[in-house]
C-alpha atoms as a PDB file:
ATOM      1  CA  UNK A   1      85.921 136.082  86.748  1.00  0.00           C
ATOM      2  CA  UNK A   2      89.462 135.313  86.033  1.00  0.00           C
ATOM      3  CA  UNK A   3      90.567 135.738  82.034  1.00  0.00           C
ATOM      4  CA  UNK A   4      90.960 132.792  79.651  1.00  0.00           C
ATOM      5  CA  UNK A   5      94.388 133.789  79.009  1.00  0.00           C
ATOM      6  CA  UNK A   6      95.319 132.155  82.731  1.00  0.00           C
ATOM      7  CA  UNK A   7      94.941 129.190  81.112  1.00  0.00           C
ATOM      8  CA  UNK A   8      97.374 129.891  78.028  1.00  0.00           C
ATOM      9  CA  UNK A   9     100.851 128.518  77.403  1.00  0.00           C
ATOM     10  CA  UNK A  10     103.137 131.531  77.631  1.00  0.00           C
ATOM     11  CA  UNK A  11     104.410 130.881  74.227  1.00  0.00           C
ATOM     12  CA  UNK A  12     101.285 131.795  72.623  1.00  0.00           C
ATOM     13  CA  UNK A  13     100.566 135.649  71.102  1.00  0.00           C
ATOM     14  CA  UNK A  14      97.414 136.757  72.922  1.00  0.00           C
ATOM     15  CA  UNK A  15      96.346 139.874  70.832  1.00  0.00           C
ATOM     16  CA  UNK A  16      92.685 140.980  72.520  1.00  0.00           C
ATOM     17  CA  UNK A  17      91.068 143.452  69.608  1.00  0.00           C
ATOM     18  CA  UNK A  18      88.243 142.341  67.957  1.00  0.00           C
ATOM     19  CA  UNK A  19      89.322 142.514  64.360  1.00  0.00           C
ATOM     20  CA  UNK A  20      92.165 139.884  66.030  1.00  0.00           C
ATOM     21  CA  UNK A  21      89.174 137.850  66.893  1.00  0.00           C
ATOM     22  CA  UNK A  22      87.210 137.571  64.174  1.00  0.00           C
ATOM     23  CA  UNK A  23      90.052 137.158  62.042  1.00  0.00           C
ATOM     24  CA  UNK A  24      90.963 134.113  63.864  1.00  0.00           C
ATOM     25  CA  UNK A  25      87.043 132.558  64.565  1.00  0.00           C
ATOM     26  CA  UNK A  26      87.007 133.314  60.662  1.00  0.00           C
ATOM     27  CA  UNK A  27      90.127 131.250  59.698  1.00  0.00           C
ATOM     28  CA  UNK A  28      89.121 128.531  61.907  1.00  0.00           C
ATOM     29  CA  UNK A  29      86.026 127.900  60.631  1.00  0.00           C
ATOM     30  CA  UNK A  30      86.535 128.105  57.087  1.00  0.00           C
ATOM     31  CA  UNK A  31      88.963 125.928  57.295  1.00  0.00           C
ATOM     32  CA  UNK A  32      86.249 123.149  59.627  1.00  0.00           C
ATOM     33  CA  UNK A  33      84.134 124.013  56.807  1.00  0.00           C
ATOM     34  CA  UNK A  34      86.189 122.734  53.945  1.00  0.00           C
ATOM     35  CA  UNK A  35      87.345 119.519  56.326  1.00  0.00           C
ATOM     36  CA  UNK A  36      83.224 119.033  56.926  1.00  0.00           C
ATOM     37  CA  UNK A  37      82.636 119.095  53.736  1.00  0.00           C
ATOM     38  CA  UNK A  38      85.400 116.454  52.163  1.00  0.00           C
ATOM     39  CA  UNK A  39      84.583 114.478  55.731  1.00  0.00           C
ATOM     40  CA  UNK A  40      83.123 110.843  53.607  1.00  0.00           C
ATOM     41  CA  UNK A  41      82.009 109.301  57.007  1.00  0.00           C
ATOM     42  CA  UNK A  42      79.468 111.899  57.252  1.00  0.00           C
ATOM     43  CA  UNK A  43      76.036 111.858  55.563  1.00  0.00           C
ATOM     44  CA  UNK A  44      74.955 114.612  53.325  1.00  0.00           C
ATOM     45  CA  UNK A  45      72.410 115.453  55.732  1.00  0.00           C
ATOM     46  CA  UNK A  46      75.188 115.481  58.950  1.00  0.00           C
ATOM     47  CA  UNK A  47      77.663 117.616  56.944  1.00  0.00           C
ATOM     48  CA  UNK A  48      74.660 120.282  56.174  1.00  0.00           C
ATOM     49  CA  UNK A  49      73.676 120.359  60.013  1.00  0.00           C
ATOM     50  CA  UNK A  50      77.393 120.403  61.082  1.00  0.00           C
ATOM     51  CA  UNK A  51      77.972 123.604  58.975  1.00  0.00           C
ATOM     52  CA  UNK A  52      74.711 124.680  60.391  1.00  0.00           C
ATOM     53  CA  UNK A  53      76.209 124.483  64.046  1.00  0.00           C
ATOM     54  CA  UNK A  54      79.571 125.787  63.053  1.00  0.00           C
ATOM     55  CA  UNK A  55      78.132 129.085  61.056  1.00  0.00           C
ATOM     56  CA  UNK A  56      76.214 129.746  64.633  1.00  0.00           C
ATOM     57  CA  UNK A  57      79.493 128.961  67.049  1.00  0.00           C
ATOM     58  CA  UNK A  58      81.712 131.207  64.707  1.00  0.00           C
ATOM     59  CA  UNK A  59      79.094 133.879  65.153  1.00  0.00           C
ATOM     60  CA  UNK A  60      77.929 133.414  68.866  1.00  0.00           C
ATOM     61  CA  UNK A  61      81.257 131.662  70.393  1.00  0.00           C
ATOM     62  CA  UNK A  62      78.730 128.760  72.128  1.00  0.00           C
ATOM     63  CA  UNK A  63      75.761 127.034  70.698  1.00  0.00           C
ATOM     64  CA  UNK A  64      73.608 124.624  72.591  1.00  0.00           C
ATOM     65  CA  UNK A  65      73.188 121.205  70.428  1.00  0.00           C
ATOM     66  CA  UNK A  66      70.172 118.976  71.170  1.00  0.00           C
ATOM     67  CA  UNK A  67      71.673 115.333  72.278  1.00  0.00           C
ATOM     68  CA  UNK A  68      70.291 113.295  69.465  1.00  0.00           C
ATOM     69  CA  UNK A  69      71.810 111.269  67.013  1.00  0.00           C
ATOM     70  CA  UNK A  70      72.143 113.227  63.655  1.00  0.00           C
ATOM     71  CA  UNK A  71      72.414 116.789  66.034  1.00  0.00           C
ATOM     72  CA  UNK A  72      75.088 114.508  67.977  1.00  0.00           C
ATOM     73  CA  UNK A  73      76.888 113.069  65.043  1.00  0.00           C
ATOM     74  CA  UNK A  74      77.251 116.276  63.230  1.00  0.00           C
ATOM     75  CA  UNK A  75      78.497 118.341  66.634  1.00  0.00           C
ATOM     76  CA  UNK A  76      81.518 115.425  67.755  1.00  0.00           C
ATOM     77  CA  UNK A  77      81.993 113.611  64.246  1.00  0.00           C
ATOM     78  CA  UNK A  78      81.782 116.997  62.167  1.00  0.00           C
ATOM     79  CA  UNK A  79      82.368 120.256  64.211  1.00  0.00           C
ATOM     80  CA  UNK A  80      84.845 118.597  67.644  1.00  0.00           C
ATOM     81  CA  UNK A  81      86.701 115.988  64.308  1.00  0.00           C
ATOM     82  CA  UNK A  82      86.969 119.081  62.187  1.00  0.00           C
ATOM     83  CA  UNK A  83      89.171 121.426  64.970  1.00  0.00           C
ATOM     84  CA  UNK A  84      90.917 118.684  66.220  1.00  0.00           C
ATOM     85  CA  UNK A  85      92.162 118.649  62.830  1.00  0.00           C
ATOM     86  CA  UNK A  86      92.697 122.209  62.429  1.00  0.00           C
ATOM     87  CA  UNK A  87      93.352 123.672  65.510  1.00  0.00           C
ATOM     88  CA  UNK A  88      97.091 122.725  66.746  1.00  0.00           C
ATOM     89  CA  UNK A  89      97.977 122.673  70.705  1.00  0.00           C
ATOM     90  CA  UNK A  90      97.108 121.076  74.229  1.00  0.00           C
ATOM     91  CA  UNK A  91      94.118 119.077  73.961  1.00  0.00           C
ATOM     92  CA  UNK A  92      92.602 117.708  77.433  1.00  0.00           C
ATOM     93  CA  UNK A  93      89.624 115.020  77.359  1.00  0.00           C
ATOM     94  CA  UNK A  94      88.162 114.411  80.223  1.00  0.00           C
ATOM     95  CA  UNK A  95      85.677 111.355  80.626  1.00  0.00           C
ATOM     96  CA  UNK A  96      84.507 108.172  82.502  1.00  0.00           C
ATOM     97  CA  UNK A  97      86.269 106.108  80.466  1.00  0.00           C
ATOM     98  CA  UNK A  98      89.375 105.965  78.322  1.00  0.00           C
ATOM     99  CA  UNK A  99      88.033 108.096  74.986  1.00  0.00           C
ATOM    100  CA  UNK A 100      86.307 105.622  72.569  1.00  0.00           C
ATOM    101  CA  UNK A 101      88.250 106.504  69.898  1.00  0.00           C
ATOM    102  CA  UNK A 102      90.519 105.205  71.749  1.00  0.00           C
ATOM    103  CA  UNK A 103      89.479 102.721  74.192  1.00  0.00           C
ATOM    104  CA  UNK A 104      87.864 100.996  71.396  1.00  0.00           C
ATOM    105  CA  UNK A 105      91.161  99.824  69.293  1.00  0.00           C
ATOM    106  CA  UNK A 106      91.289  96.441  67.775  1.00  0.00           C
ATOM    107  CA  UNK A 107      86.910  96.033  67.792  1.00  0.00           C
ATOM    108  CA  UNK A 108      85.871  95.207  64.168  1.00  0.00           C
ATOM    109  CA  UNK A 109      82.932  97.280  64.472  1.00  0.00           C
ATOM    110  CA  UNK A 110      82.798 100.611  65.777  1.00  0.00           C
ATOM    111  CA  UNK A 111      80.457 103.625  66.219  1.00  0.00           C
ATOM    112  CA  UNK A 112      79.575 106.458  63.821  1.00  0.00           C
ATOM    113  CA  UNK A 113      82.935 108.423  63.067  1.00  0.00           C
ATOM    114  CA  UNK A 114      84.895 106.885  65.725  1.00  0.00           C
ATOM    115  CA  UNK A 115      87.616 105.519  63.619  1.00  0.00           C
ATOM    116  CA  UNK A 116      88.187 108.668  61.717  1.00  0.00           C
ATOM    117  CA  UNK A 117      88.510 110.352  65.581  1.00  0.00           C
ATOM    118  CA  UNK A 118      90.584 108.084  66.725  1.00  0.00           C
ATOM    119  CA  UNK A 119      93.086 108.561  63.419  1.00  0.00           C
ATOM    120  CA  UNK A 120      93.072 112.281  64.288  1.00  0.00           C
ATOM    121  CA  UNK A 121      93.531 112.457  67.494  1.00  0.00           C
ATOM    122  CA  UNK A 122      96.665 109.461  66.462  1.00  0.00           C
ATOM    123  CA  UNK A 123      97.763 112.437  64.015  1.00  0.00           C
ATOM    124  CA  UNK A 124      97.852 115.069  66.637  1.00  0.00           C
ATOM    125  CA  UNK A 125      99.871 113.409  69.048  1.00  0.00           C
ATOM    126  CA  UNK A 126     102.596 112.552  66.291  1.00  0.00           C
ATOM    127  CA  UNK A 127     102.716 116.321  64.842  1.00  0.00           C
ATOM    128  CA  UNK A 128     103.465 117.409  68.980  1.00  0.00           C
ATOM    129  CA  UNK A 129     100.443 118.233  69.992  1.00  0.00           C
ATOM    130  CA  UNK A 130     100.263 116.986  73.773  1.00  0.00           C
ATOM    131  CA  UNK A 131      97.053 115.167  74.665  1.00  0.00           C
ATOM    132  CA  UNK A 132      95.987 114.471  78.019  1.00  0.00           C
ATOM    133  CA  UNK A 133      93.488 111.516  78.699  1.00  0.00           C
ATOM    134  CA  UNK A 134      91.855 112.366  82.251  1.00  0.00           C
ATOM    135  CA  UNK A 135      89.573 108.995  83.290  1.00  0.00           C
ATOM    136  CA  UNK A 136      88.312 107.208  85.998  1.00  0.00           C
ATOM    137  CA  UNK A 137      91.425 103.988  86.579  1.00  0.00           C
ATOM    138  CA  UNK A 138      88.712 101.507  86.404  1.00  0.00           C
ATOM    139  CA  UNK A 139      87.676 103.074  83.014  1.00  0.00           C
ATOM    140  CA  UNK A 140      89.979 101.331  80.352  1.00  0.00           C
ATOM    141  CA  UNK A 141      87.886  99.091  78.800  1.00  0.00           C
ATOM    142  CA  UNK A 142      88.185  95.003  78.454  1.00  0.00           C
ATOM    143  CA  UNK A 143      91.354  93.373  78.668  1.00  0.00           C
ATOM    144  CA  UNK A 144      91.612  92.909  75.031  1.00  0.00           C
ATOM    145  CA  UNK A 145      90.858  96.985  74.536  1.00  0.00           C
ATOM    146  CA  UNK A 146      92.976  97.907  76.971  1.00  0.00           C
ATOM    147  CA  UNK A 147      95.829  95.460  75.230  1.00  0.00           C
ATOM    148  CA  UNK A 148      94.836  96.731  72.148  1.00  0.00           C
ATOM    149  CA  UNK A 149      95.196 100.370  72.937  1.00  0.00           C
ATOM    150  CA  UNK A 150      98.392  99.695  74.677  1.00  0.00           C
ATOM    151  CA  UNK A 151     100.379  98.101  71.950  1.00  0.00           C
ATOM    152  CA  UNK A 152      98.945  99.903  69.266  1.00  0.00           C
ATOM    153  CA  UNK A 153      98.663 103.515  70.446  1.00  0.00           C
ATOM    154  CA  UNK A 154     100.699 103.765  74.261  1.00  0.00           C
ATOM    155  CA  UNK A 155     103.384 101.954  73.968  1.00  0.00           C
ATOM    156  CA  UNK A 156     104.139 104.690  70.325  1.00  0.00           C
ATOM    157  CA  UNK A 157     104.271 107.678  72.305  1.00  0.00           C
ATOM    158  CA  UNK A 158     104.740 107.002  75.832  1.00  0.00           C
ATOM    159  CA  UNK A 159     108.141 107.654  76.148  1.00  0.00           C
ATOM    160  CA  UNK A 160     107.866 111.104  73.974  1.00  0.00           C
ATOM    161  CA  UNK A 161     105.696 112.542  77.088  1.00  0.00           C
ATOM    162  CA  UNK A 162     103.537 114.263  74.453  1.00  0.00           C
ATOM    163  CA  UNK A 163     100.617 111.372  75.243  1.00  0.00           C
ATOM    164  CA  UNK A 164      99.376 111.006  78.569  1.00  0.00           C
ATOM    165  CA  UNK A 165      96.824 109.506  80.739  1.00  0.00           C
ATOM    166  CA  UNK A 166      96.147 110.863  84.338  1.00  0.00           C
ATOM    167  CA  UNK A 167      93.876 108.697  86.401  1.00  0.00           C
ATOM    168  CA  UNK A 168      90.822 110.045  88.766  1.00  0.00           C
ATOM    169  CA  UNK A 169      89.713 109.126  92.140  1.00  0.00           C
ATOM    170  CA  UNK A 170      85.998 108.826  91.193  1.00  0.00           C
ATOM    171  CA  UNK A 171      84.616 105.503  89.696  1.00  0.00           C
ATOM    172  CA  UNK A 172      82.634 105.622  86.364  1.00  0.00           C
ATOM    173  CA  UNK A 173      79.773 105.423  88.593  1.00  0.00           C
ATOM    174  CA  UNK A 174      80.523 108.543  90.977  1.00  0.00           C
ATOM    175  CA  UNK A 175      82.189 110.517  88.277  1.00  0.00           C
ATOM    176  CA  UNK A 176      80.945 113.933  88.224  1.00  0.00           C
ATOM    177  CA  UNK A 177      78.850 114.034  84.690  1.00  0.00           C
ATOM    178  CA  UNK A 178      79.392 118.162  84.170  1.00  0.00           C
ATOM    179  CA  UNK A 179      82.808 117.636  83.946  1.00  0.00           C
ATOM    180  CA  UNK A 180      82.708 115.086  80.853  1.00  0.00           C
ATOM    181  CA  UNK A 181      83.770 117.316  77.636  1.00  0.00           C
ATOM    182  CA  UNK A 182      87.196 118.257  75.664  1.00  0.00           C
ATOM    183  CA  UNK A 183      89.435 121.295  74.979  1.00  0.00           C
ATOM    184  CA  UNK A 184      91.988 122.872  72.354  1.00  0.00           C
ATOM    185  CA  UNK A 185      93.864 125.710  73.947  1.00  0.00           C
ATOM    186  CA  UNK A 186      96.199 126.308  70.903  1.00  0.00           C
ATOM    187  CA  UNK A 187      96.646 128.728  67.947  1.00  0.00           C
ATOM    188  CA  UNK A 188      95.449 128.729  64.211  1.00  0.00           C
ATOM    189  CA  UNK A 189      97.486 131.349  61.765  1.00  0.00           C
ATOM    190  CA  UNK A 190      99.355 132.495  64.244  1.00  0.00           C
ATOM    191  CA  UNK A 191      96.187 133.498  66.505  1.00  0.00           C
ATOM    192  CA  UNK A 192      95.650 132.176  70.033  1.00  0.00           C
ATOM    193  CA  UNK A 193      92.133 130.279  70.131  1.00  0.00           C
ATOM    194  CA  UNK A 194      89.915 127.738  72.529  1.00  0.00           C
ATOM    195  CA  UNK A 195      87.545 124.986  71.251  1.00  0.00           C
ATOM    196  CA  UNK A 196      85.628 123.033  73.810  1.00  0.00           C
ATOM    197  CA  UNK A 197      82.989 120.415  74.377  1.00  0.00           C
ATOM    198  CA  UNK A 198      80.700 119.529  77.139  1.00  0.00           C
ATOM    199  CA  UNK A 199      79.286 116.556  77.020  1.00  0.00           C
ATOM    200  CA  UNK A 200      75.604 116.152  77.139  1.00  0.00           C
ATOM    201  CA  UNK A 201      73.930 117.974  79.924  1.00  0.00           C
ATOM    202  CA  UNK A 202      70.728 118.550  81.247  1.00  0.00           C
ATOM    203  CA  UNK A 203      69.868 122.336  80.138  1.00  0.00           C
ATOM    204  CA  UNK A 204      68.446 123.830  83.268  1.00  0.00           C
ATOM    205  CA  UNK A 205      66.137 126.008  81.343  1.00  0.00           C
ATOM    206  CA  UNK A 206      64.217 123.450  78.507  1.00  0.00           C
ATOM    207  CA  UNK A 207      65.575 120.072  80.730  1.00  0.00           C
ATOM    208  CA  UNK A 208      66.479 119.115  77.391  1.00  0.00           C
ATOM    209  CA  UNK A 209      69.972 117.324  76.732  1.00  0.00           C
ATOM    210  CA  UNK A 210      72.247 119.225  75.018  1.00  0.00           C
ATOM    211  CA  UNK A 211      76.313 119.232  73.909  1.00  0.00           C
ATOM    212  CA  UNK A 212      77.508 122.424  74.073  1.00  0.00           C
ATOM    213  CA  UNK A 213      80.261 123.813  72.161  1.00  0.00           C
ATOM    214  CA  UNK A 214      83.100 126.869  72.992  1.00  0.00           C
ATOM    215  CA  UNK A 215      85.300 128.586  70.166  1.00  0.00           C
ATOM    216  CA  UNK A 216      86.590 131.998  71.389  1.00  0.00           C
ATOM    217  CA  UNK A 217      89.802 133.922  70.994  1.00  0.00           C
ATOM    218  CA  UNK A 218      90.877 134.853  74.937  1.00  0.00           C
ATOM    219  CA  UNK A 219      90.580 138.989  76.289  1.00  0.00           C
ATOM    220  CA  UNK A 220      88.326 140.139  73.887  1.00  0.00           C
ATOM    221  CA  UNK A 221      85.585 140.077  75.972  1.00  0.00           C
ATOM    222  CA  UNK A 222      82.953 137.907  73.997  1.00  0.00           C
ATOM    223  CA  UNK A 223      84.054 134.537  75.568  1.00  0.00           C
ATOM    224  CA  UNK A 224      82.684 134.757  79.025  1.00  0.00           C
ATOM    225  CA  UNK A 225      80.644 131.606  78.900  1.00  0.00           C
ATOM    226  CA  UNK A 226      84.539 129.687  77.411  1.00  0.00           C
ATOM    227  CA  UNK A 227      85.802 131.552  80.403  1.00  0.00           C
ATOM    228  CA  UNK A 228      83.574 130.083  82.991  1.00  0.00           C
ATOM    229  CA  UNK A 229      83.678 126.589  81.657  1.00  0.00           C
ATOM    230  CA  UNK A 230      87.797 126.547  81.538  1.00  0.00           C
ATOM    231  CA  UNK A 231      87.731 127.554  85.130  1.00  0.00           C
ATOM    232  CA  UNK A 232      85.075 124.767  85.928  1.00  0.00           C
ATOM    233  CA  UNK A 233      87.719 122.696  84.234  1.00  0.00           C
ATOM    234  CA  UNK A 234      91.271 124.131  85.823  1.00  0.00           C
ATOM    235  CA  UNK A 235      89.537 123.489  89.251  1.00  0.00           C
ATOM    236  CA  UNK A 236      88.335 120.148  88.726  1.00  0.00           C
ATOM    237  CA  UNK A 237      92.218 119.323  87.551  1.00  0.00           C
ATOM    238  CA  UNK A 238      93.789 121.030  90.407  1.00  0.00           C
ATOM    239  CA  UNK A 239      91.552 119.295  93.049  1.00  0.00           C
ATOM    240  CA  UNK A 240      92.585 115.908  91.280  1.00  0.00           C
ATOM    241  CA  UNK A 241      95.945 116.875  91.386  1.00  0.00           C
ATOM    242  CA  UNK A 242      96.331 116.360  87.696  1.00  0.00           C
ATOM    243  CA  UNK A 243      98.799 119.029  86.226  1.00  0.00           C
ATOM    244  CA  UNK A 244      96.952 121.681  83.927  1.00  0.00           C
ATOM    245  CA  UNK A 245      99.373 122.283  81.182  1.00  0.00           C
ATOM    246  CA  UNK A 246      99.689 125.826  79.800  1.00  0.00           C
ATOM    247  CA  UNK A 247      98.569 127.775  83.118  1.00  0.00           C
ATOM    248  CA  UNK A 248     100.383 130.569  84.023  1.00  0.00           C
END
């Protein structure tokens, strides 16, 4: 299995020794924690379970979530809101459809934490962190969204490179589900460090859906499941012929 740190920009400090490590996985989380907790659009009940989750991906480096809608709430409006808050670098989301944070501009009403999302992802791309929005072409929405998101969001940071959207071959209907997820390859405190999502999945053990969630610093030998699921990831790119930025 190749190393995560084929996937790193060569800017970044990789430093493999476990003290490194937890040093890093520490930082990060505390500092999800303390977002989590002064997050209002959580309940009391989602910020509890969010910590929950966290305490066991700081400790484990992946945690299964069940796909239901506190468990869901707390993993991508708690835990994936939190490091895209704290954890600065390339961000890649890849999904049927133009993000909903996103896709969604302009509608009056939207779902559970998505406008609080959508203001940090917004917030990432202005501070330089590149974000890549891999989607099916047919996948942007209504007119009016796709207006929406155009005037409002594109048309801010188009030009600056640091936003882009790459377009896939598949329709929404054919798009390959175990592909649908997110990931951080940046640093925190001068650390190197991955977060990822996968979307809900069928586990092949329980059959249950489940989200599950990466955090691991690369080389030190405790992230093979991060590993695997980047490469999953860096192939599915490459095949599309969408640029993976960072790879050596």
């Amino acid at each position: 299995m190749r190393r995560v740190s084929s996937f790193l920009p060569k800017t970044l400090n990789v430093q493999p020794p476990d003290a490194v490590r937890n040093t890093a996985i520490d930082s990060i989380a505390s500092s999800c924690q303390k977002r989590i907790d002064d997050a209002s659009h959580l309940s009391e009940a989602e910020r509890v379970t969010a910590k929950e989750w966290l305490e066991k991906l700081r400790a484990d480096g992946v945690v299964d979530v069940p796909d239901n809608e506190q468990e869901r709430k707390a993993a991508v409006g708690g835990i994936q809101w939190a490091m895209e808050a704290v954890l600065r670098g390339i961000q890649y989301i890849i999904t049927p459809e133009r993000p909903t944070p996103l896709r969604t501009c302009g509608e009056a009403l939207l779902a559970h934490g998505q406008a609080e999302r959508r203001a940090g992802l917004i917030q990432r791309v202005q501070q330089g962190d590149p974000l890549h929005l891999v989607f099916c072409k047919a996948g942007v929405g209504t007119q009016t969204e796709d207006a929406t998101y155009r005037r409002e969001v594109w048309d801010r940071f188009a030009d600056s490179g640091t936003l882009q959207e790459h377009y896939l071959a598949y329709s929404k209907e054919t798009f390959p589900a175990e592909h649908s997820g997110a990931f951080i390859i940046g640093s925190h405190n001068g650390a190197t460090a991955v977060f990822a999502i996968h979307a809900a999945q069928v586990d092949k053990v329980t059959h249950d859906k489940v989200l599950r969630l990466y955090l691991g610093v690369p080389e030190t030998g405790s992230s093979d499941p991060l590993d695997a699921a980047l490469n999953g990831w860096k192939k599915f790119l490459e095949e599309e012929q969408i640029p993976f930025a960072g790879c050596n």
